[in-house]
N, C-alpha and C. Protein backbone atom coordinates (compact mmCIF):
# COMPACT_ATOMS: atom_id res chain seq x y z
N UNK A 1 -31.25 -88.39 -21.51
CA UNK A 1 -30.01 -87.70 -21.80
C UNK A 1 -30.34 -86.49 -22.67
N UNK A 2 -29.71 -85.37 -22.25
CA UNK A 2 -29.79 -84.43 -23.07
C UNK A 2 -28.88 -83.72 -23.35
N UNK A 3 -29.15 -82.47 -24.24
CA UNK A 3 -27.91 -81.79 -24.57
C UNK A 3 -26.98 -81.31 -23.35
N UNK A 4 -25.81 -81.60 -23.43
CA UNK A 4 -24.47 -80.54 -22.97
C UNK A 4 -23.97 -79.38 -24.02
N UNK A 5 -24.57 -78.89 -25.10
CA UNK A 5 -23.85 -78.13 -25.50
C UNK A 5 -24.32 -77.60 -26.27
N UNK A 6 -23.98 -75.61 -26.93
CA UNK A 6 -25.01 -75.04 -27.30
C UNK A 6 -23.50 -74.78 -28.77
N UNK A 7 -24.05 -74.73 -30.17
CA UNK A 7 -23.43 -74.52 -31.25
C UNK A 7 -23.99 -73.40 -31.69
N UNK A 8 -23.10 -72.41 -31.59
CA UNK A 8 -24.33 -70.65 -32.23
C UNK A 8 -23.08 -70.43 -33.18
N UNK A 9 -23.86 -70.77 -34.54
CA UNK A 9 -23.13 -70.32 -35.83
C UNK A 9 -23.26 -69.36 -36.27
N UNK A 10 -22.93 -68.75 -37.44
CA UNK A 10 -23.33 -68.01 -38.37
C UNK A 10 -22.52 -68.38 -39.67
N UNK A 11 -22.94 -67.35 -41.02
CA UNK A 11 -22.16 -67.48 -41.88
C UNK A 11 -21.37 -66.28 -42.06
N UNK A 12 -21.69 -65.36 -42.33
CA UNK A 12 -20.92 -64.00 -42.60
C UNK A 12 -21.64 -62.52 -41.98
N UNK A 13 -20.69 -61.27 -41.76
CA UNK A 13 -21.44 -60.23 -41.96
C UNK A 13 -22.45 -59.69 -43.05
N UNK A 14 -23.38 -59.06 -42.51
CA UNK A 14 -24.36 -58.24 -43.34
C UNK A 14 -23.28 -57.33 -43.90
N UNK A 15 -23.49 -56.83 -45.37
CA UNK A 15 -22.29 -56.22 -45.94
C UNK A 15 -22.75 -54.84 -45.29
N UNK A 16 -22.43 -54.00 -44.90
CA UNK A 16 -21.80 -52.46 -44.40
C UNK A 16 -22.36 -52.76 -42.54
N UNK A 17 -22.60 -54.23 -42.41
CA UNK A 17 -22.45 -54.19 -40.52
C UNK A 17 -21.24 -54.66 -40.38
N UNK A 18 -20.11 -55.04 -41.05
CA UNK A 18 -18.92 -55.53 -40.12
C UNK A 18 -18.73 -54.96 -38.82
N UNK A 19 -18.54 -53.70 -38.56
CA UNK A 19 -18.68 -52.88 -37.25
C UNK A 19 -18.93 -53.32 -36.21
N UNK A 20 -20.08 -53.93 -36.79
CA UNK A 20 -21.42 -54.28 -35.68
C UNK A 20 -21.42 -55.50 -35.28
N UNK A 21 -20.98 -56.65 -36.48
CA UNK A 21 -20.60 -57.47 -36.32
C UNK A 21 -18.95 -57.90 -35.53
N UNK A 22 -18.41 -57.00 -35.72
CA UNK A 22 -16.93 -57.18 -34.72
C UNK A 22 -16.86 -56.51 -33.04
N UNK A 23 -18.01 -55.51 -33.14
CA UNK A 23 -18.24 -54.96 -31.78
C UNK A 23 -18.90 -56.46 -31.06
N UNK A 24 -20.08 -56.60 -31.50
CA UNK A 24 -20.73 -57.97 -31.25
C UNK A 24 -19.98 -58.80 -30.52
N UNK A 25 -19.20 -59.68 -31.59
CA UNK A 25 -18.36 -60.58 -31.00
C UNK A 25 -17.56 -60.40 -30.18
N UNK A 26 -16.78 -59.45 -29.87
CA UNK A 26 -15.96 -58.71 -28.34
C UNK A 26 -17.21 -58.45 -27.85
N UNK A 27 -18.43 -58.24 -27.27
CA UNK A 27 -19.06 -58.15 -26.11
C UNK A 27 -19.81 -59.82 -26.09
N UNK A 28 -20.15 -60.78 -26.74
CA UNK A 28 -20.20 -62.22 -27.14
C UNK A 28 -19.13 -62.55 -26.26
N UNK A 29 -17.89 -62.62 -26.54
CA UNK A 29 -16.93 -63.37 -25.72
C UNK A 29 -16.82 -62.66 -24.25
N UNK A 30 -17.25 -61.79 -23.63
CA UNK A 30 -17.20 -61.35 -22.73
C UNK A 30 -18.19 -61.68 -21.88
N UNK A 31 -19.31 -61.63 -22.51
CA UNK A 31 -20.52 -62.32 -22.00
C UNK A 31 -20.14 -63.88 -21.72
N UNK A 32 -19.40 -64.43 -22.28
CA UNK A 32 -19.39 -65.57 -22.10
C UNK A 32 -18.31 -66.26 -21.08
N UNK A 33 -17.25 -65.41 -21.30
CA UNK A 33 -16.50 -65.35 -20.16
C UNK A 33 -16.76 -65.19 -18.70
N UNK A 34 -17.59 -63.83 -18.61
CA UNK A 34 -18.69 -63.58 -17.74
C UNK A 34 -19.56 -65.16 -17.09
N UNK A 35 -19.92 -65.76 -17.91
CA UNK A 35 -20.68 -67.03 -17.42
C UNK A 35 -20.14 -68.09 -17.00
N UNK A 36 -18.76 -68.17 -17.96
CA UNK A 36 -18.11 -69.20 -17.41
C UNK A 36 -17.35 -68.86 -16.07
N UNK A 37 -16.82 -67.42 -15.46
CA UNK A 37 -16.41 -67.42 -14.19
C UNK A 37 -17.26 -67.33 -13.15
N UNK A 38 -18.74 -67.40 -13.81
CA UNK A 38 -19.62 -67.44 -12.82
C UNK A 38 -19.99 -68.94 -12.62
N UNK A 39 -19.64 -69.51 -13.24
CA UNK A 39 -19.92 -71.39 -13.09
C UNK A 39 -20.91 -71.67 -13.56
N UNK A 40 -21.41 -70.72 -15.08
CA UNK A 40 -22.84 -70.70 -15.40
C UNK A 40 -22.85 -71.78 -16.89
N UNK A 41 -21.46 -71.85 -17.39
CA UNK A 41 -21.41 -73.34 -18.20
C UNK A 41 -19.87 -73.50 -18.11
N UNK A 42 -19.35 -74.29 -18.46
CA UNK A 42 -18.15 -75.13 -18.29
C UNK A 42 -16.87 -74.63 -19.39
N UNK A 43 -17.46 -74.50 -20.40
CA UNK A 43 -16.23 -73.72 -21.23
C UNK A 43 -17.13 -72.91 -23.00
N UNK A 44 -16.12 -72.91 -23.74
CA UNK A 44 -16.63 -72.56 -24.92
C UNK A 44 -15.55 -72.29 -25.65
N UNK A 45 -15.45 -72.22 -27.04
CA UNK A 45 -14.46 -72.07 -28.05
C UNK A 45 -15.07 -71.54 -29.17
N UNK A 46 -14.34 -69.80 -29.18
CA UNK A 46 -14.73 -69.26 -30.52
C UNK A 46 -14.23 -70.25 -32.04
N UNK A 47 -14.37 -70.83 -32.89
CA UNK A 47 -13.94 -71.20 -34.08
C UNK A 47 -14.22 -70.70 -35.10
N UNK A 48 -13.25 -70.09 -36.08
CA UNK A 48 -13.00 -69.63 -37.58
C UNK A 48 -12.46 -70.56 -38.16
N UNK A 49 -13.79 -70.59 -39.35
CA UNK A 49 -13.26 -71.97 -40.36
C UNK A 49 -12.72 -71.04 -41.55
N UNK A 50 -11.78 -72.08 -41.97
CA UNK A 50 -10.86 -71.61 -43.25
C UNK A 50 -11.80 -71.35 -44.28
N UNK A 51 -11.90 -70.60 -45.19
CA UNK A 51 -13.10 -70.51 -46.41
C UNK A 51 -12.85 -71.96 -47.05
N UNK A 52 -14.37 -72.50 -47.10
CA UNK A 52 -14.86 -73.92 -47.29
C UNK A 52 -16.12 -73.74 -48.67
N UNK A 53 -16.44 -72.59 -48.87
CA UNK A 53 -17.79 -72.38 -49.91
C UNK A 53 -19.08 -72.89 -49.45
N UNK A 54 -18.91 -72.91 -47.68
CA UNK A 54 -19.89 -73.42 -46.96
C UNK A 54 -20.72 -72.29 -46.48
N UNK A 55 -22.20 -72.85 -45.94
CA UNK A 55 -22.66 -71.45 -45.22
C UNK A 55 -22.20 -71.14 -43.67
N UNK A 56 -21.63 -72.08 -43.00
CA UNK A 56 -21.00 -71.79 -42.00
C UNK A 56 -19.86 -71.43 -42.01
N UNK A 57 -19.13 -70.40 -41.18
CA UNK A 57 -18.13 -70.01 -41.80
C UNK A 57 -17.33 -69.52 -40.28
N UNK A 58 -17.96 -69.80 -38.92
CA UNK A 58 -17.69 -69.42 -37.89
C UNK A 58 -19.06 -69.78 -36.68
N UNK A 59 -18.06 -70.43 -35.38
CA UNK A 59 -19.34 -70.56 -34.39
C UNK A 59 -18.14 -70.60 -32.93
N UNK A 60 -19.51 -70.71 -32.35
CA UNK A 60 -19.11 -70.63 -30.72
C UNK A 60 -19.59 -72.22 -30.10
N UNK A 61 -18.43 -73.02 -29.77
CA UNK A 61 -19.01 -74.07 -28.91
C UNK A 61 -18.79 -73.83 -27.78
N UNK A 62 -20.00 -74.01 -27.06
CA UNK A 62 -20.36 -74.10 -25.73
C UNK A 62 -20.56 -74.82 -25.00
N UNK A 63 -20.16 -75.11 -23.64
CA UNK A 63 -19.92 -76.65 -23.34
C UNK A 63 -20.53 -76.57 -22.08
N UNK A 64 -21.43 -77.38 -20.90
CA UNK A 64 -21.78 -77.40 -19.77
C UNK A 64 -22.44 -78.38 -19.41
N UNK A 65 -23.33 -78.78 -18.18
CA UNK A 65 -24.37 -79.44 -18.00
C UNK A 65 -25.47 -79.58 -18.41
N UNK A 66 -26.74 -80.57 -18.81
CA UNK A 66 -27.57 -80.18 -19.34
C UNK A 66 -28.55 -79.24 -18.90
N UNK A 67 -28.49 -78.96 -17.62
CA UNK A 67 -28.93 -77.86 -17.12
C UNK A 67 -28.40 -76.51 -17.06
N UNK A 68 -27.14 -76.32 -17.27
CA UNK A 68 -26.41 -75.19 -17.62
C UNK A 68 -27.01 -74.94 -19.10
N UNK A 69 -26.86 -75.98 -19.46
CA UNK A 69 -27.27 -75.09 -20.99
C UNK A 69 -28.89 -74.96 -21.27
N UNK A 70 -29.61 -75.87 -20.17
CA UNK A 70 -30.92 -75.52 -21.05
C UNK A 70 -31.31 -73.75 -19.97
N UNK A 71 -30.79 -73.88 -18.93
CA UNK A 71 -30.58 -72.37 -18.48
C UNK A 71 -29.90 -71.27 -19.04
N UNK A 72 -28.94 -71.15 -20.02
CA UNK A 72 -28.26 -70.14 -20.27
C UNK A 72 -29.24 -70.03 -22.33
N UNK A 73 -29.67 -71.01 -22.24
CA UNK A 73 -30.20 -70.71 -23.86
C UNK A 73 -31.65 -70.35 -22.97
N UNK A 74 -32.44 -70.14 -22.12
CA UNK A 74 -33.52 -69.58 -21.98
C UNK A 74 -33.49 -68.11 -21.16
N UNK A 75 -32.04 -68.07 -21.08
CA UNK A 75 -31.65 -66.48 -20.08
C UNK A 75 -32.47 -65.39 -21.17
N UNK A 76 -32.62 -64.10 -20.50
CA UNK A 76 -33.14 -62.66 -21.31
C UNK A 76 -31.95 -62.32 -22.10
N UNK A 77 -30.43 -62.79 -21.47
CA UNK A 77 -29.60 -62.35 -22.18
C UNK A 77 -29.05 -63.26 -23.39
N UNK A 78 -28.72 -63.97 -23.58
CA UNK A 78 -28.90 -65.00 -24.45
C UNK A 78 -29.52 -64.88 -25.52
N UNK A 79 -30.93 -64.43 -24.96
CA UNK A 79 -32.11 -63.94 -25.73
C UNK A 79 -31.82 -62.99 -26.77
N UNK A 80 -31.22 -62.07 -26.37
CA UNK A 80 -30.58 -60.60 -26.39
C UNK A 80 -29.86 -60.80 -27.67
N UNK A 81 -28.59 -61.45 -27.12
CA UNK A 81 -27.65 -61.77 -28.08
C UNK A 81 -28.21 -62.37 -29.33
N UNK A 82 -28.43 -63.46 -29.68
CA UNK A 82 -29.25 -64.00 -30.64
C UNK A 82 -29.82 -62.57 -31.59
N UNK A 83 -30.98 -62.17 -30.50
CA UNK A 83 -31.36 -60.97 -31.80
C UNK A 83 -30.34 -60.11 -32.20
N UNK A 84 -29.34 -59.52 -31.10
CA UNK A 84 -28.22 -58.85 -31.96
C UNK A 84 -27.78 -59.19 -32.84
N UNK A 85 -27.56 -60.09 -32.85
CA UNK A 85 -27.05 -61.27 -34.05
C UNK A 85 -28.01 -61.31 -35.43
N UNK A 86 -29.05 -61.79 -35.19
CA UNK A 86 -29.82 -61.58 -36.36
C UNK A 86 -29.98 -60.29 -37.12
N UNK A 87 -29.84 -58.99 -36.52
CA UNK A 87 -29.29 -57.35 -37.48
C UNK A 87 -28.04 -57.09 -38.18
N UNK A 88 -26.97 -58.06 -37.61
CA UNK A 88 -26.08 -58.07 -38.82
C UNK A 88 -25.23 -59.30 -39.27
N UNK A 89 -26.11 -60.33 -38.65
CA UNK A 89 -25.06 -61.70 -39.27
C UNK A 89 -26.14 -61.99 -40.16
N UNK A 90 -25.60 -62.59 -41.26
CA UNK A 90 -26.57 -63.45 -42.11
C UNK A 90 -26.56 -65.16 -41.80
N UNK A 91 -27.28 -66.22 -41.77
CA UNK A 91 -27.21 -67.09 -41.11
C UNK A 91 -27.22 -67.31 -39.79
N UNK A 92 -27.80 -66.83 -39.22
CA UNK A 92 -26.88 -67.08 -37.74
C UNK A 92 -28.03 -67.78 -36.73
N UNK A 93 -27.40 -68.31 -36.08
CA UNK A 93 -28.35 -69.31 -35.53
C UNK A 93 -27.66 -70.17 -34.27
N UNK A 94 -28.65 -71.11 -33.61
CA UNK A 94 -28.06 -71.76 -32.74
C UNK A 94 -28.52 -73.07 -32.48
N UNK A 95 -27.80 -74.31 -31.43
CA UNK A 95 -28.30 -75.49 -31.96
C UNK A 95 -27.68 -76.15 -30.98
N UNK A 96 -28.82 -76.65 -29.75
CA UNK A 96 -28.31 -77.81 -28.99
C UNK A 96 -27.94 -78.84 -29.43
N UNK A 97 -26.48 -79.36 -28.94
CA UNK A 97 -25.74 -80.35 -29.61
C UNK A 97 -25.40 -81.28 -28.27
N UNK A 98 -24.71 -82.49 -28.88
CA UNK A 98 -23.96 -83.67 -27.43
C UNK A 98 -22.63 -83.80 -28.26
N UNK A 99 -22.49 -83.56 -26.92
CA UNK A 99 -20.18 -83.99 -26.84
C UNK A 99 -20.03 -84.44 -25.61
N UNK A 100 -18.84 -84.89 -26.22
CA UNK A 100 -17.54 -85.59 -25.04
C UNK A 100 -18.63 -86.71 -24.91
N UNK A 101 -18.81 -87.11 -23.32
CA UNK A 101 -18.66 -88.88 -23.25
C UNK A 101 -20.52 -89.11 -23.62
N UNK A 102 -21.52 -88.19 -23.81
CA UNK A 102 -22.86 -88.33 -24.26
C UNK A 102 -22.91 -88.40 -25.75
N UNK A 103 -21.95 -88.23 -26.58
CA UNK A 103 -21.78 -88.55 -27.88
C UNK A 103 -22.36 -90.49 -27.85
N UNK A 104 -21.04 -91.12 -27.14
CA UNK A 104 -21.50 -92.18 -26.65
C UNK A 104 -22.65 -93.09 -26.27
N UNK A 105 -22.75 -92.47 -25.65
CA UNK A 105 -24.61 -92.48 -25.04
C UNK A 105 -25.44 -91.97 -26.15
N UNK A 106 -25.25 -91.31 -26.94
CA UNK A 106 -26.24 -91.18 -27.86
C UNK A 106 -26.23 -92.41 -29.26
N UNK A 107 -25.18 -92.60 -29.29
CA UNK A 107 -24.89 -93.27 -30.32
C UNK A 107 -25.00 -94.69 -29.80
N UNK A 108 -25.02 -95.49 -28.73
CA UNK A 108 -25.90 -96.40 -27.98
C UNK A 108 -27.27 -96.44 -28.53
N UNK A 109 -27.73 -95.29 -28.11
CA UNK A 109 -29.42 -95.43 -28.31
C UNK A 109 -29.72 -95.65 -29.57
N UNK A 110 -28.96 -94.85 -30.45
CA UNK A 110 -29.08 -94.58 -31.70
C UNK A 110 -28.88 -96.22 -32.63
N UNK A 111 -27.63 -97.02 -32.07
CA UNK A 111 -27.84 -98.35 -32.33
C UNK A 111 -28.83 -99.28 -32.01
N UNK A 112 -29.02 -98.91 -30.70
CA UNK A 112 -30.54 -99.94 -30.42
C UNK A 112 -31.37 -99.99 -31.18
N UNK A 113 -32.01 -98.63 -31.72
CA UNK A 113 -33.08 -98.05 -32.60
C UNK A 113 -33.08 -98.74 -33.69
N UNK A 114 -31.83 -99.20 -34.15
CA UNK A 114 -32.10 -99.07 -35.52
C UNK A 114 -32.89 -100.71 -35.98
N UNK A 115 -33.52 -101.13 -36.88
CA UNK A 115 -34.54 -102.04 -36.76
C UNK A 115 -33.28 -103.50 -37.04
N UNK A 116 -33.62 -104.24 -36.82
CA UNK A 116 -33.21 -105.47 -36.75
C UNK A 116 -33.41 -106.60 -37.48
């Protein structure tokens, strides 16, 4: 079992990239839109967290097959994005994750494991 799903966080703008950082994210959601009407992953949800004094402070869940996603996190563009990202987000990063019914399934295994 593997991941269904890609978590690309960050914490905040680099102070004088907001710009860059708000152009970003309108071509980010477009790109992604882009993939999902191409049937290239299954959905995604921009989220803004309320100020928490956390370093996350905003991400993109991404949702598909495990082959959708281990294809769209090894694309050139993907690629792309990420480094855009790293010139004016601070934190920013990304992180195969499991949802919906492989949560399950993971947490199965995860009980077996544990020693007895």
């Amino acid at each position: 079992m593997t991941s269904n799903a890609i978590v690309f966080g960050w914490d905040r703008s680099l102070p004088g990239r907001e710009q860059l950082s708000g152009k970003h994210f309108q071509d980010f959601v477009a790109y992604l839109q882009a993939q999902k009407a191409a049937g290239k992953i299954e959905s995604f949800d921009p989220v803004l967290l309320e100020p928490h004094g956390g370093s996350v402070n905003g991400f993109f869940l991404i949702r598909g097959t495990s082959q959708q996603i281990a294809a769209i996190a090894e694309s050139p563009e993907w690629i792309q994005h990420q480094i855009r990202a790293q010139l004016h987000l601070d934190g920013s990063g990304s992180w195969r994750a499991v949802v919906g019914p492989a949560v399950g399934e993971r947490m199965k295994m995860w009980m077996e494991a544990i020693p007895k």
